[in-house]
PDB file of N, CA and C in Angstrom:
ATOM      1  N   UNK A   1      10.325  23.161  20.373  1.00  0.00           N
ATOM      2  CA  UNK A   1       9.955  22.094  19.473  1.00  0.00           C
ATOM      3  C   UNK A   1       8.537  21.641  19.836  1.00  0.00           C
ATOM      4  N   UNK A   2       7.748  21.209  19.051  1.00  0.00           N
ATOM      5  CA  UNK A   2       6.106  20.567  18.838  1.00  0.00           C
ATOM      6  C   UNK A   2       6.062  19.868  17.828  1.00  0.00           C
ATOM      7  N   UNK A   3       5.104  18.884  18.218  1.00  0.00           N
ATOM      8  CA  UNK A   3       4.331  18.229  17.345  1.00  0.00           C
ATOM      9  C   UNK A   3       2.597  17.988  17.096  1.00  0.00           C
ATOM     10  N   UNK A   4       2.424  18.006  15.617  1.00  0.00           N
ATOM     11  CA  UNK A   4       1.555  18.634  15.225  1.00  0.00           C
ATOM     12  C   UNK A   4       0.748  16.555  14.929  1.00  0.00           C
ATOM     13  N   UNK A   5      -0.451  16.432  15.949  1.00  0.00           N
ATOM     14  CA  UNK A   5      -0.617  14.928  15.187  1.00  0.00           C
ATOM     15  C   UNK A   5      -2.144  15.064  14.342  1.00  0.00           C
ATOM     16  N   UNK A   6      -2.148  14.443  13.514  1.00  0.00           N
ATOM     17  CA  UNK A   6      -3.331  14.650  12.398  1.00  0.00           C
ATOM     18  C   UNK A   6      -3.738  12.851  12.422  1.00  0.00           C
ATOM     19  N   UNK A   7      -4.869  12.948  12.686  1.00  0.00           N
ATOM     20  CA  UNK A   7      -5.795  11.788  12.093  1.00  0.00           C
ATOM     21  C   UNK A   7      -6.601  11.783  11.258  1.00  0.00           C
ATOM     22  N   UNK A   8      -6.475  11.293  10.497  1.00  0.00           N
ATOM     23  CA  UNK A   8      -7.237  10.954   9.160  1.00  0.00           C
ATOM     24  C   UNK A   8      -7.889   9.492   8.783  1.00  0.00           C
ATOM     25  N   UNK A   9      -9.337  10.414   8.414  1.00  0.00           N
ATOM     26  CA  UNK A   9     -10.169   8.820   7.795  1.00  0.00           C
ATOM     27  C   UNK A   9     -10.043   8.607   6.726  1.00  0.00           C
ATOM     28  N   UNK A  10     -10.225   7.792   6.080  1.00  0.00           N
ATOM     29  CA  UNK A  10     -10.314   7.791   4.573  1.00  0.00           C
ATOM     30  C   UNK A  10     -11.041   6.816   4.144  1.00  0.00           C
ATOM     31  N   UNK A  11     -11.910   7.367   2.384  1.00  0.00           N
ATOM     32  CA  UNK A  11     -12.595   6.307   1.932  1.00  0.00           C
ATOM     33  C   UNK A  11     -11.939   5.925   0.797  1.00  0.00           C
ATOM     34  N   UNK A  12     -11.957   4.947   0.087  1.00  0.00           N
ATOM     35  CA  UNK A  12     -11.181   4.127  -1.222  1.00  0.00           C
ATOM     36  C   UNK A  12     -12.396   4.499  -2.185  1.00  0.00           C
ATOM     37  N   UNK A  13     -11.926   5.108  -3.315  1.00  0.00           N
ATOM     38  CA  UNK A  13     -13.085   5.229  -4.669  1.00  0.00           C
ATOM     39  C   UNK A  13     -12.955   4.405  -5.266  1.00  0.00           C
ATOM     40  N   UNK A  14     -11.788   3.765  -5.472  1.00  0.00           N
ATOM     41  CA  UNK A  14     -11.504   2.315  -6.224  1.00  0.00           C
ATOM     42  C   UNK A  14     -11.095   1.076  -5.637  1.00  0.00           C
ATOM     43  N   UNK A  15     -11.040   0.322  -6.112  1.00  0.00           N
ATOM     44  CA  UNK A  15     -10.281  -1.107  -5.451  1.00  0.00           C
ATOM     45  C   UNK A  15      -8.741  -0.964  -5.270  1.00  0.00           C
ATOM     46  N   UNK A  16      -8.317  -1.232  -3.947  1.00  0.00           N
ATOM     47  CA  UNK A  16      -6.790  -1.819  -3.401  1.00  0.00           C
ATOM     48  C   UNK A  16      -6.390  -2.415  -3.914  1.00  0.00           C
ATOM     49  N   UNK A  17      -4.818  -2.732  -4.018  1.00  0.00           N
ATOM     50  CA  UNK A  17      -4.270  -4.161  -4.288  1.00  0.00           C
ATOM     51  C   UNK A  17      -3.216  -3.941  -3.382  1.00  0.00           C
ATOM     52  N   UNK A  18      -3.031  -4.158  -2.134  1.00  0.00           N
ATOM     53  CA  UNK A  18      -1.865  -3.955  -1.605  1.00  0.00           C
ATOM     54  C   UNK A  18      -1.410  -5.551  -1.205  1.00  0.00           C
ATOM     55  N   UNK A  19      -0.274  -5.644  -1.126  1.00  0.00           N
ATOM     56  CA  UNK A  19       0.651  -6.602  -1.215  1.00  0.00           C
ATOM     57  C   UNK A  19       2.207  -6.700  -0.769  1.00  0.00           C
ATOM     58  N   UNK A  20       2.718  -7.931  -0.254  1.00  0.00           N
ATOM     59  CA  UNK A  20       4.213  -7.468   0.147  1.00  0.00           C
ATOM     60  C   UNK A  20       5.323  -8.018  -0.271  1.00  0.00           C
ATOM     61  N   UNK A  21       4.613  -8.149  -2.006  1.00  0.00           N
ATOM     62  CA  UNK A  21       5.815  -8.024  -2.337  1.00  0.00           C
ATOM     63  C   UNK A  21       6.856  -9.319  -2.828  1.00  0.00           C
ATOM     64  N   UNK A  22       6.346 -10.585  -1.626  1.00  0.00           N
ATOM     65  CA  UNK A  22       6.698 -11.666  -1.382  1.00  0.00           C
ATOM     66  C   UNK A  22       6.867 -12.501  -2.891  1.00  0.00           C
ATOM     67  N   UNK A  23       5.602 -12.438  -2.699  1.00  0.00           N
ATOM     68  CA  UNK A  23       4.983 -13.636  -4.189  1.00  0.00           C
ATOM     69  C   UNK A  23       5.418 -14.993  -3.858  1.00  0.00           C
ATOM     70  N   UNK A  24       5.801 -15.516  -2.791  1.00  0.00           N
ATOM     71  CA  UNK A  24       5.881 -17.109  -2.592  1.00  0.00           C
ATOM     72  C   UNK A  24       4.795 -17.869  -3.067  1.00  0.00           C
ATOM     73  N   UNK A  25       3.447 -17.935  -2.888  1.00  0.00           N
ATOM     74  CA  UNK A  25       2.497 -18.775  -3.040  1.00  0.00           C
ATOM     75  C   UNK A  25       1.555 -17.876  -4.107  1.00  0.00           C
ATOM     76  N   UNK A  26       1.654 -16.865  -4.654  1.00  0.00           N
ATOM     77  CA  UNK A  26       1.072 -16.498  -5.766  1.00  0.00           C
ATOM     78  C   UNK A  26       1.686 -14.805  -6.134  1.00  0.00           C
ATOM     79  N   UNK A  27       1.289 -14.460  -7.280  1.00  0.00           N
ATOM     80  CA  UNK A  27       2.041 -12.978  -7.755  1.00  0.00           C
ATOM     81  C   UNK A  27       2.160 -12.314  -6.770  1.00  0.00           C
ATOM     82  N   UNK A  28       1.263 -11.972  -6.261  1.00  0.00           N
ATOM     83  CA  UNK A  28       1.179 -10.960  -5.176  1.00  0.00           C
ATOM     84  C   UNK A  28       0.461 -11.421  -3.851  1.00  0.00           C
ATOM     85  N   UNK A  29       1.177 -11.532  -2.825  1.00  0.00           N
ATOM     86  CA  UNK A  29       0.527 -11.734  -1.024  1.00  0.00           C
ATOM     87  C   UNK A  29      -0.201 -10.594  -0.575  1.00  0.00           C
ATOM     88  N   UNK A  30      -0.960 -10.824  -0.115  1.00  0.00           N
ATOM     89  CA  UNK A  30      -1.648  -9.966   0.507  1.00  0.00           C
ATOM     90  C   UNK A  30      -0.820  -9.429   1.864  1.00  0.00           C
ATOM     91  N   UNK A  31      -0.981  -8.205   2.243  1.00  0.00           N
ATOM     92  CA  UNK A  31      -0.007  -7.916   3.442  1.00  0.00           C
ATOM     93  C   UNK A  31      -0.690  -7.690   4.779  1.00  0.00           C
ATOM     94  N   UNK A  32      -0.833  -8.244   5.477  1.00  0.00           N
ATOM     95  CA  UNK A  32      -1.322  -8.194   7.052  1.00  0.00           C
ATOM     96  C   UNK A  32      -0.628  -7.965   7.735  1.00  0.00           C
ATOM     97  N   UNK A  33      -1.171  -7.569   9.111  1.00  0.00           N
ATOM     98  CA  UNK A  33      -0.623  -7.541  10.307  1.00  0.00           C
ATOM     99  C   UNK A  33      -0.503  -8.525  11.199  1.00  0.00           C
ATOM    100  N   UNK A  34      -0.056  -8.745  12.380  1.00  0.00           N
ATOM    101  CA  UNK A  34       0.006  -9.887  13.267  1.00  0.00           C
ATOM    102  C   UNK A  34      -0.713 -10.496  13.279  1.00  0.00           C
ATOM    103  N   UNK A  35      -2.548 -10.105  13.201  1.00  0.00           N
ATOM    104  CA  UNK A  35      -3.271 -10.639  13.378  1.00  0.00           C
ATOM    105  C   UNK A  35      -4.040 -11.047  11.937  1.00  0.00           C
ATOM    106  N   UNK A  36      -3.709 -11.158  11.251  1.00  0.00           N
ATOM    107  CA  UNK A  36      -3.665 -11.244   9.758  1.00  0.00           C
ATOM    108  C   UNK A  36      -4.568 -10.797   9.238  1.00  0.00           C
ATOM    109  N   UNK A  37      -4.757  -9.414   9.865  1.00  0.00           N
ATOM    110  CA  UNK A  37      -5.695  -8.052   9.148  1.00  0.00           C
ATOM    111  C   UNK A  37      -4.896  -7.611   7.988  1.00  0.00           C
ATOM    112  N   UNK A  38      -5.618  -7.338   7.137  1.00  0.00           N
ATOM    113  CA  UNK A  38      -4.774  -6.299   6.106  1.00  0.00           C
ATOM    114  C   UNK A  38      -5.082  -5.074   6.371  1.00  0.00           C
ATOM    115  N   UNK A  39      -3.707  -4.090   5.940  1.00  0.00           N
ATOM    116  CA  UNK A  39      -3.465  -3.129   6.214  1.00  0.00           C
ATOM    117  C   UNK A  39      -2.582  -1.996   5.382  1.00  0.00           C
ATOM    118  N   UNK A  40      -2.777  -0.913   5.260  1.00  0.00           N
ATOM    119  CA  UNK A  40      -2.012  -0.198   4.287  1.00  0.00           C
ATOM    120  C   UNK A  40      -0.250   0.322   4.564  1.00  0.00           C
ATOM    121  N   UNK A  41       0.330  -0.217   4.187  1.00  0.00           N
ATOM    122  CA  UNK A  41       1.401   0.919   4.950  1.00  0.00           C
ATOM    123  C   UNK A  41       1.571   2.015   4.682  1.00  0.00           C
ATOM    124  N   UNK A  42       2.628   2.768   5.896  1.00  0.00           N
ATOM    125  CA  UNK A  42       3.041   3.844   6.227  1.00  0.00           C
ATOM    126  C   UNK A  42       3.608   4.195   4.891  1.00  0.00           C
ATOM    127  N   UNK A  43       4.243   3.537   4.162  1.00  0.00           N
ATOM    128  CA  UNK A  43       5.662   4.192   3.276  1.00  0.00           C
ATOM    129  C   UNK A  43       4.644   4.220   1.828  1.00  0.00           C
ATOM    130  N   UNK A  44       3.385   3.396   1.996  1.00  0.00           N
ATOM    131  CA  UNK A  44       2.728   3.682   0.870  1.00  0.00           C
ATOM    132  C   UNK A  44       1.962   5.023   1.060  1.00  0.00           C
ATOM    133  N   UNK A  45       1.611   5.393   1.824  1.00  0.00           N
ATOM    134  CA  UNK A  45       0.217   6.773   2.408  1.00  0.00           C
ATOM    135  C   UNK A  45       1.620   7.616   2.100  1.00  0.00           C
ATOM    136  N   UNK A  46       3.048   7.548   2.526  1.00  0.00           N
ATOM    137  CA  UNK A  46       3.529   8.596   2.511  1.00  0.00           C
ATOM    138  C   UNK A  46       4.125   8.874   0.982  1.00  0.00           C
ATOM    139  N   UNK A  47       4.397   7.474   0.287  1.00  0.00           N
ATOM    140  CA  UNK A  47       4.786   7.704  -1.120  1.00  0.00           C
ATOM    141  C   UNK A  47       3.557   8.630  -1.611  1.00  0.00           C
ATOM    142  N   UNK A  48       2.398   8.281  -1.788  1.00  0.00           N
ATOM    143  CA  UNK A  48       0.966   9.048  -2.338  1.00  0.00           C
ATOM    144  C   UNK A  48       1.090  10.334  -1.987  1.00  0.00           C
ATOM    145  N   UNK A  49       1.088  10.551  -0.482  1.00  0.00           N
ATOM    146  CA  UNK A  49       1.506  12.177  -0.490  1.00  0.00           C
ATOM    147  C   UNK A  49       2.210  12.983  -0.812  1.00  0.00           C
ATOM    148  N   UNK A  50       3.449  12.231  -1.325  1.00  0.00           N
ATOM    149  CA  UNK A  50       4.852  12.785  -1.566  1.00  0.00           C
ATOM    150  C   UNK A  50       4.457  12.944  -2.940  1.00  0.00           C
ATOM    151  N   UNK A  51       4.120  12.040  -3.925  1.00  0.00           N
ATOM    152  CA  UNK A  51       3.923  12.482  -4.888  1.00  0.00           C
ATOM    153  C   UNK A  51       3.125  13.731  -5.695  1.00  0.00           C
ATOM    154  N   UNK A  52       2.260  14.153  -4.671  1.00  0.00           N
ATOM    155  CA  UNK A  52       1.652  15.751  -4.612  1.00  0.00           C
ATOM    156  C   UNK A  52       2.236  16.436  -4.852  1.00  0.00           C
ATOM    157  N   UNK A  53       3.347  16.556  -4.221  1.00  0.00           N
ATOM    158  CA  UNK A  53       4.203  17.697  -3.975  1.00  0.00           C
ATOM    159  C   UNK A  53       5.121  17.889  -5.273  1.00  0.00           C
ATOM    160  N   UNK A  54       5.777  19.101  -4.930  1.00  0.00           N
ATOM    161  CA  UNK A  54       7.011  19.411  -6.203  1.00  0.00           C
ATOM    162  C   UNK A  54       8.748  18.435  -5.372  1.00  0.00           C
ATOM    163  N   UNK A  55       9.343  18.491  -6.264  1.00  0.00           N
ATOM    164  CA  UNK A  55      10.671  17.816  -5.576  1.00  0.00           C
ATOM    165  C   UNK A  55      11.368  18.461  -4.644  1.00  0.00           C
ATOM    166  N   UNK A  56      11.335  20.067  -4.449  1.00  0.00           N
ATOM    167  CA  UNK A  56      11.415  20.225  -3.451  1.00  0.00           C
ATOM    168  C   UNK A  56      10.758  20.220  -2.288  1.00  0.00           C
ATOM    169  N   UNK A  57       9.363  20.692  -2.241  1.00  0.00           N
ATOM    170  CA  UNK A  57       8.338  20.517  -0.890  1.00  0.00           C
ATOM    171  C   UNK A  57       8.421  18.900  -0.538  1.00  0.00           C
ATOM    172  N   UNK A  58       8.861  18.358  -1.364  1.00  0.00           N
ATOM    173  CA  UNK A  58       9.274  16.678  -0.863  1.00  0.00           C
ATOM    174  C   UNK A  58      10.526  16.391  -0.376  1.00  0.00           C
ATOM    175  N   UNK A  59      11.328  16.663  -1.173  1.00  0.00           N
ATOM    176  CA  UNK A  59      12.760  16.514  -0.100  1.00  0.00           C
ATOM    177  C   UNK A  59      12.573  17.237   0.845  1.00  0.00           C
ATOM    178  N   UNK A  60      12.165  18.393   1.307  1.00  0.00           N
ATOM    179  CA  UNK A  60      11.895  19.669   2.539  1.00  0.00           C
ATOM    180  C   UNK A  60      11.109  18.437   3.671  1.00  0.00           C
ATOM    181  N   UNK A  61       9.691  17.808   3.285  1.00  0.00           N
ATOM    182  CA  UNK A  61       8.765  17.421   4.406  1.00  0.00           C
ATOM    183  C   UNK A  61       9.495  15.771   4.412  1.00  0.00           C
ATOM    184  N   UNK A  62       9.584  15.109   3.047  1.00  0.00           N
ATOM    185  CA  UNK A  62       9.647  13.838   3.582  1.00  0.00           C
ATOM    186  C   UNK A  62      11.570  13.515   3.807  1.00  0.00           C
ATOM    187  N   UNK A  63      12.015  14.526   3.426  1.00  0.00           N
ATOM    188  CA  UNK A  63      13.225  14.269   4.133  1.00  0.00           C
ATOM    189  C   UNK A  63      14.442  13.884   2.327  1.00  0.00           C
ATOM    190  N   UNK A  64      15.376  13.677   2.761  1.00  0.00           N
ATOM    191  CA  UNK A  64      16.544  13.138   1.360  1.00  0.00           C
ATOM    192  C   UNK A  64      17.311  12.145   2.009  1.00  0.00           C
ATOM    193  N   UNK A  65      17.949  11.245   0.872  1.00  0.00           N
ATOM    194  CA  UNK A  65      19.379  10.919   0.920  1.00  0.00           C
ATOM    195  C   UNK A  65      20.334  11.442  -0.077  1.00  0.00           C
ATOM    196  N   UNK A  66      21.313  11.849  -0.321  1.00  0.00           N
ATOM    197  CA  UNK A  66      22.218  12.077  -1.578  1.00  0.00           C
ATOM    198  C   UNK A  66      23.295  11.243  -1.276  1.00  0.00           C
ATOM    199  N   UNK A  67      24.472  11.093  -1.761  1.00  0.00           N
ATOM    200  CA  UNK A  67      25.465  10.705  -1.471  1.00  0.00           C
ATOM    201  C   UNK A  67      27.099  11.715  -0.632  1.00  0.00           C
ATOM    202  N   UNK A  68      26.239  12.908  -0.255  1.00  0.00           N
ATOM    203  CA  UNK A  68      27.031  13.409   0.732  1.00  0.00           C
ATOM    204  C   UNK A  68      26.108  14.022   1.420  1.00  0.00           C
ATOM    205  N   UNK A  69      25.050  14.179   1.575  1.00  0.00           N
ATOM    206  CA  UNK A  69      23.832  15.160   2.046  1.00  0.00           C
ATOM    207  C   UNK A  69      22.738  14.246   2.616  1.00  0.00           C
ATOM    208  N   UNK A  70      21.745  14.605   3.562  1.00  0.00           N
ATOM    209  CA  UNK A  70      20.383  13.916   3.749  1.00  0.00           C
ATOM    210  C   UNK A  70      20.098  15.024   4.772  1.00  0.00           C
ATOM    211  N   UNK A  71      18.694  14.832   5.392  1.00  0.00           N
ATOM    212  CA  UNK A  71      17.538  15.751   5.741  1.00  0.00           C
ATOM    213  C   UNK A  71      16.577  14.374   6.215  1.00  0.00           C
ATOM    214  N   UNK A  72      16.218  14.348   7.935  1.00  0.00           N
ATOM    215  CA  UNK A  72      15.205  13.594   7.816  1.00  0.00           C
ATOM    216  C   UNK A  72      13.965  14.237   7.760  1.00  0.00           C
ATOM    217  N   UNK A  73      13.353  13.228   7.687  1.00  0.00           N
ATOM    218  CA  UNK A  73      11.555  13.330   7.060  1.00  0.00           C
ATOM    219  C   UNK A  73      10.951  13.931   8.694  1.00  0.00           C
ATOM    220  N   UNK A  74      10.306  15.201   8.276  1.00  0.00           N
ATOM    221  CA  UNK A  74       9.666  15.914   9.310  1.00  0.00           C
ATOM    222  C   UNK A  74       8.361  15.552   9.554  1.00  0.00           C
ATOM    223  N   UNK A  75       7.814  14.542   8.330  1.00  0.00           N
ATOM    224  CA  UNK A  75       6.514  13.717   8.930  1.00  0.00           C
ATOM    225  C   UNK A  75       6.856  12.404   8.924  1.00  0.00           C
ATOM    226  N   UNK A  76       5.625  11.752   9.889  1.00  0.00           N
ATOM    227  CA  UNK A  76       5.594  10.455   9.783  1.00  0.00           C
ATOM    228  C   UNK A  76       4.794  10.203   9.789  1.00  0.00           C
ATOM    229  N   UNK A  77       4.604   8.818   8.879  1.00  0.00           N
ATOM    230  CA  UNK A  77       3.335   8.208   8.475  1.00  0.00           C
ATOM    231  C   UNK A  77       3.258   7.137   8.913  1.00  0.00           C
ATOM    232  N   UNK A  78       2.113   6.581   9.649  1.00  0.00           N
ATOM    233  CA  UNK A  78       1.842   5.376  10.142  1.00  0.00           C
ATOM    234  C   UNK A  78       0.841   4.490   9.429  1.00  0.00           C
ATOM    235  N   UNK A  79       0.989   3.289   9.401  1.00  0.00           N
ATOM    236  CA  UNK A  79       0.672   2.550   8.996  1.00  0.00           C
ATOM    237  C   UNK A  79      -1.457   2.414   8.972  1.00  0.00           C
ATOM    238  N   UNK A  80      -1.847   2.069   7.856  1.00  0.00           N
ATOM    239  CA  UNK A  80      -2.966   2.526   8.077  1.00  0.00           C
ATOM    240  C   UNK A  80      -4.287   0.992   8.186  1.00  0.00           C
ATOM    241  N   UNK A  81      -4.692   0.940   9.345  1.00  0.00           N
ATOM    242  CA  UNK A  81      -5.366  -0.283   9.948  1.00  0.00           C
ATOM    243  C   UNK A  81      -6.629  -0.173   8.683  1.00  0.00           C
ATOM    244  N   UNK A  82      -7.485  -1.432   8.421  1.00  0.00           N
ATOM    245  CA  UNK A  82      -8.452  -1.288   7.552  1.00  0.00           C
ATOM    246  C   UNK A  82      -9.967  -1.264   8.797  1.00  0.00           C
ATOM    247  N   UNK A  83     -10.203  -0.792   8.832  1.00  0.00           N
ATOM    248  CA  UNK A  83     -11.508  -0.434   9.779  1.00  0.00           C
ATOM    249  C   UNK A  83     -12.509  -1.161   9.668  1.00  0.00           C
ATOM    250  N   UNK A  84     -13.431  -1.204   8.300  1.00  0.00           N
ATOM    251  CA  UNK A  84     -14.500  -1.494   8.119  1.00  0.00           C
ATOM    252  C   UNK A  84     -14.396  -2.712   7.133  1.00  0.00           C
ATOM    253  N   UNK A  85     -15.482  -3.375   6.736  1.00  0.00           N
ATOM    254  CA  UNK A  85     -15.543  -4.740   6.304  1.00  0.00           C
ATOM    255  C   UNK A  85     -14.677  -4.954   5.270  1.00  0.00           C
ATOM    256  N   UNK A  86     -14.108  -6.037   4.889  1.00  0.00           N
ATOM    257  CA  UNK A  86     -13.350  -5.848   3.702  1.00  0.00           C
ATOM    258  C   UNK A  86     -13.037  -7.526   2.896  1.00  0.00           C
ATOM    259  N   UNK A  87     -13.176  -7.742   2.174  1.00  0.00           N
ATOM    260  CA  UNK A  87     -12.589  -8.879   1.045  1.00  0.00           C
ATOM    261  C   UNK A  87     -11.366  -8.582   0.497  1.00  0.00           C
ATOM    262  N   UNK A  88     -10.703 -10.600   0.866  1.00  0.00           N
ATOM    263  CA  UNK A  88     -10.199 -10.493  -0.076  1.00  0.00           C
ATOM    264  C   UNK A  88      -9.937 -11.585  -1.316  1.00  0.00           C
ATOM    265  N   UNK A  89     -10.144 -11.785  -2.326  1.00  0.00           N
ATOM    266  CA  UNK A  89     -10.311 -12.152  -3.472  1.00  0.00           C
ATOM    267  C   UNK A  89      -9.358 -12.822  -3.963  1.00  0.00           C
ATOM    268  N   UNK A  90      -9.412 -14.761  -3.903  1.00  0.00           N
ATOM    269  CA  UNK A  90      -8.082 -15.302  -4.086  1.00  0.00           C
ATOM    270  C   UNK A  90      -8.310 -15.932  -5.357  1.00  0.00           C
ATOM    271  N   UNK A  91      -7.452 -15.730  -6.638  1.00  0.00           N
ATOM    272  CA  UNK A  91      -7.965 -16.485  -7.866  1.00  0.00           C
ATOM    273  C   UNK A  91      -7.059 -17.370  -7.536  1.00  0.00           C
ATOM    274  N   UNK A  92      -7.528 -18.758  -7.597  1.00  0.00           N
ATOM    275  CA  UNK A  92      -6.686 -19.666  -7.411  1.00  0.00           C
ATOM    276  C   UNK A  92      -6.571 -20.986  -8.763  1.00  0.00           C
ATOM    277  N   UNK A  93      -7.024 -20.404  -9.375  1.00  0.00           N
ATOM    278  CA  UNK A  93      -7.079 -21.204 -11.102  1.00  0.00           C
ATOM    279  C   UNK A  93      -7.359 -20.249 -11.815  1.00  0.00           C
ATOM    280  N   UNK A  94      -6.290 -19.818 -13.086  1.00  0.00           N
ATOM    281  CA  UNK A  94      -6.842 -19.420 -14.094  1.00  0.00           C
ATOM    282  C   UNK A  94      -5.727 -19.591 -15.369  1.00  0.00           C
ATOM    283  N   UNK A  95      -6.355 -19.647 -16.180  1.00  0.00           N
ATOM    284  CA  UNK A  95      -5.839 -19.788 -17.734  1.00  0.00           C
ATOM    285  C   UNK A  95      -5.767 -18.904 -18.548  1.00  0.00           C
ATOM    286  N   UNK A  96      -4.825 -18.431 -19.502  1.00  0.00           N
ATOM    287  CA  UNK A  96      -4.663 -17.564 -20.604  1.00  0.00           C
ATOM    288  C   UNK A  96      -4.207 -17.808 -21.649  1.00  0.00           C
ATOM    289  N   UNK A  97      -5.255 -17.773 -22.801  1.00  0.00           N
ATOM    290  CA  UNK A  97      -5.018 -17.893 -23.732  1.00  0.00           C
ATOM    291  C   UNK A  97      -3.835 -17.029 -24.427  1.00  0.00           C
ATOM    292  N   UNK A  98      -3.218 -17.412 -25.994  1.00  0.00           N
ATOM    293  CA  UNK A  98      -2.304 -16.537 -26.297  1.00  0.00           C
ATOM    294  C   UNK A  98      -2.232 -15.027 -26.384  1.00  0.00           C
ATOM    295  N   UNK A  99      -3.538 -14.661 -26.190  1.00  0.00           N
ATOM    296  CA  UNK A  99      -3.390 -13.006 -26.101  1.00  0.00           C
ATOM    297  C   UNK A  99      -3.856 -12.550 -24.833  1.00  0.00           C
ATOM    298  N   UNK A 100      -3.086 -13.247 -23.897  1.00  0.00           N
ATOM    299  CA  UNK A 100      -3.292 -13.026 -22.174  1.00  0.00           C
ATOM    300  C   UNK A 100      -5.001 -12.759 -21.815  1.00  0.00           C
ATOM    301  N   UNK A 101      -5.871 -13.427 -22.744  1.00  0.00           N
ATOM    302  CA  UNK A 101      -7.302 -13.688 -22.364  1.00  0.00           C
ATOM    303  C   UNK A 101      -7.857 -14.895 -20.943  1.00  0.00           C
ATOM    304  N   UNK A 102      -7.983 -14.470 -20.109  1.00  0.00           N
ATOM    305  CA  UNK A 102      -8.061 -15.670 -19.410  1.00  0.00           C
ATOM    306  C   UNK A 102      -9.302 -16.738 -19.942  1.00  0.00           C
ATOM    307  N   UNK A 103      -9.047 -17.715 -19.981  1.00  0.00           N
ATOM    308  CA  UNK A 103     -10.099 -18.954 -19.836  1.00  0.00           C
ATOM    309  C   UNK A 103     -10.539 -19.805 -18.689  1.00  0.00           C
ATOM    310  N   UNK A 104     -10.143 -19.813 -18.039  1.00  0.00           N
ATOM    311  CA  UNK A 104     -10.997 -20.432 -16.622  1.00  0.00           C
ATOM    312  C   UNK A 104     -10.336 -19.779 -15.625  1.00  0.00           C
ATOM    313  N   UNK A 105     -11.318 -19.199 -14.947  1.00  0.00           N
ATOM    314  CA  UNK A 105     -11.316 -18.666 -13.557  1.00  0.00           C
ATOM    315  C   UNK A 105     -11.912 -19.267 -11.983  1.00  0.00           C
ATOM    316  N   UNK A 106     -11.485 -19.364 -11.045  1.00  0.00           N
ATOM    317  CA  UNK A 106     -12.005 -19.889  -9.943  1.00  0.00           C
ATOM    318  C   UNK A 106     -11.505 -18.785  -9.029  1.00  0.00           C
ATOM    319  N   UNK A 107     -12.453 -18.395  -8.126  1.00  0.00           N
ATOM    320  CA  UNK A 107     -12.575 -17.337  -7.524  1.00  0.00           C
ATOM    321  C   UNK A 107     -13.037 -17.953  -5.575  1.00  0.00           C
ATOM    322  N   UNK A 108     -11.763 -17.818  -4.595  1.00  0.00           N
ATOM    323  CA  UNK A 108     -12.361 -17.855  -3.401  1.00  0.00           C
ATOM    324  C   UNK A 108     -12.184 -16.421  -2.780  1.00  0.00           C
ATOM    325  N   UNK A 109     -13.486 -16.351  -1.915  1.00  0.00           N
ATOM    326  CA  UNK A 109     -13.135 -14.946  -1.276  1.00  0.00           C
ATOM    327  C   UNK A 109     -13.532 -15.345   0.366  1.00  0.00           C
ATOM    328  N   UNK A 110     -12.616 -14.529   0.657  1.00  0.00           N
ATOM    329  CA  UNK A 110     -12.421 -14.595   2.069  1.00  0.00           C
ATOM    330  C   UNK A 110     -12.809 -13.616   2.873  1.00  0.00           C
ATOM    331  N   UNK A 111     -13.770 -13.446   3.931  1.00  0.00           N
ATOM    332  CA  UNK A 111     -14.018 -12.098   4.953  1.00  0.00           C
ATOM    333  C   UNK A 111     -13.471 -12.323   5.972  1.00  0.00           C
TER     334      UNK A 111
END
């Protein structure tokens, strides 16, 4: 038995929205770590990869459940730290008109 470990950098071509989900204090929370870095998770990097694949090379690497059957996941994905500078963008007032147009916006951003 071996293991094979891969590090990977990565750059974003578009804007994030990651979130956990919560929504207590607005639609979507931002998701941090202990130290209230934001950060990508594991189960998201591995959903993205999984979706590459065909349904089988996915049940094969990231593993199954069925209801008499399963296979665990022969990779693992760890959670992915944000490295370099980053915002994040709290609308904390806004209005929409009847065709979901917003009318007033207030914008704090945080580094």
């Amino acid at each position: 038995m071996r293991r094979i470990m891969v590090k990977a950098e990565f750059e974003l071509i578009s804007p994030l929205c990651i979130s956990n989900g919560e929504g207590a204090a607005a639609d979507k929370d931002v998701i941090c770590d202990y130290k209230k870095r934001p950060f990508i998770p594991g189960t998201s990097i591995a959903g993205a990869l999984r979706a590459y694949l065909t349904e089988s090379e996915g049940r094969r690497a990231f593993g199954y459940a069925d209801a008499n059957a399963g296979c665990e996941s022969q990779i693992i994905v760890y959670d992915a730290p944000i490295e370099q500078d980053y915002t994040i963008s709290v609308r904390d007032g806004i209005a929409l008109d009847s065709g979901k147009s917003p009318l007033i916006r207030t914008n704090t951003i945080i580094r």
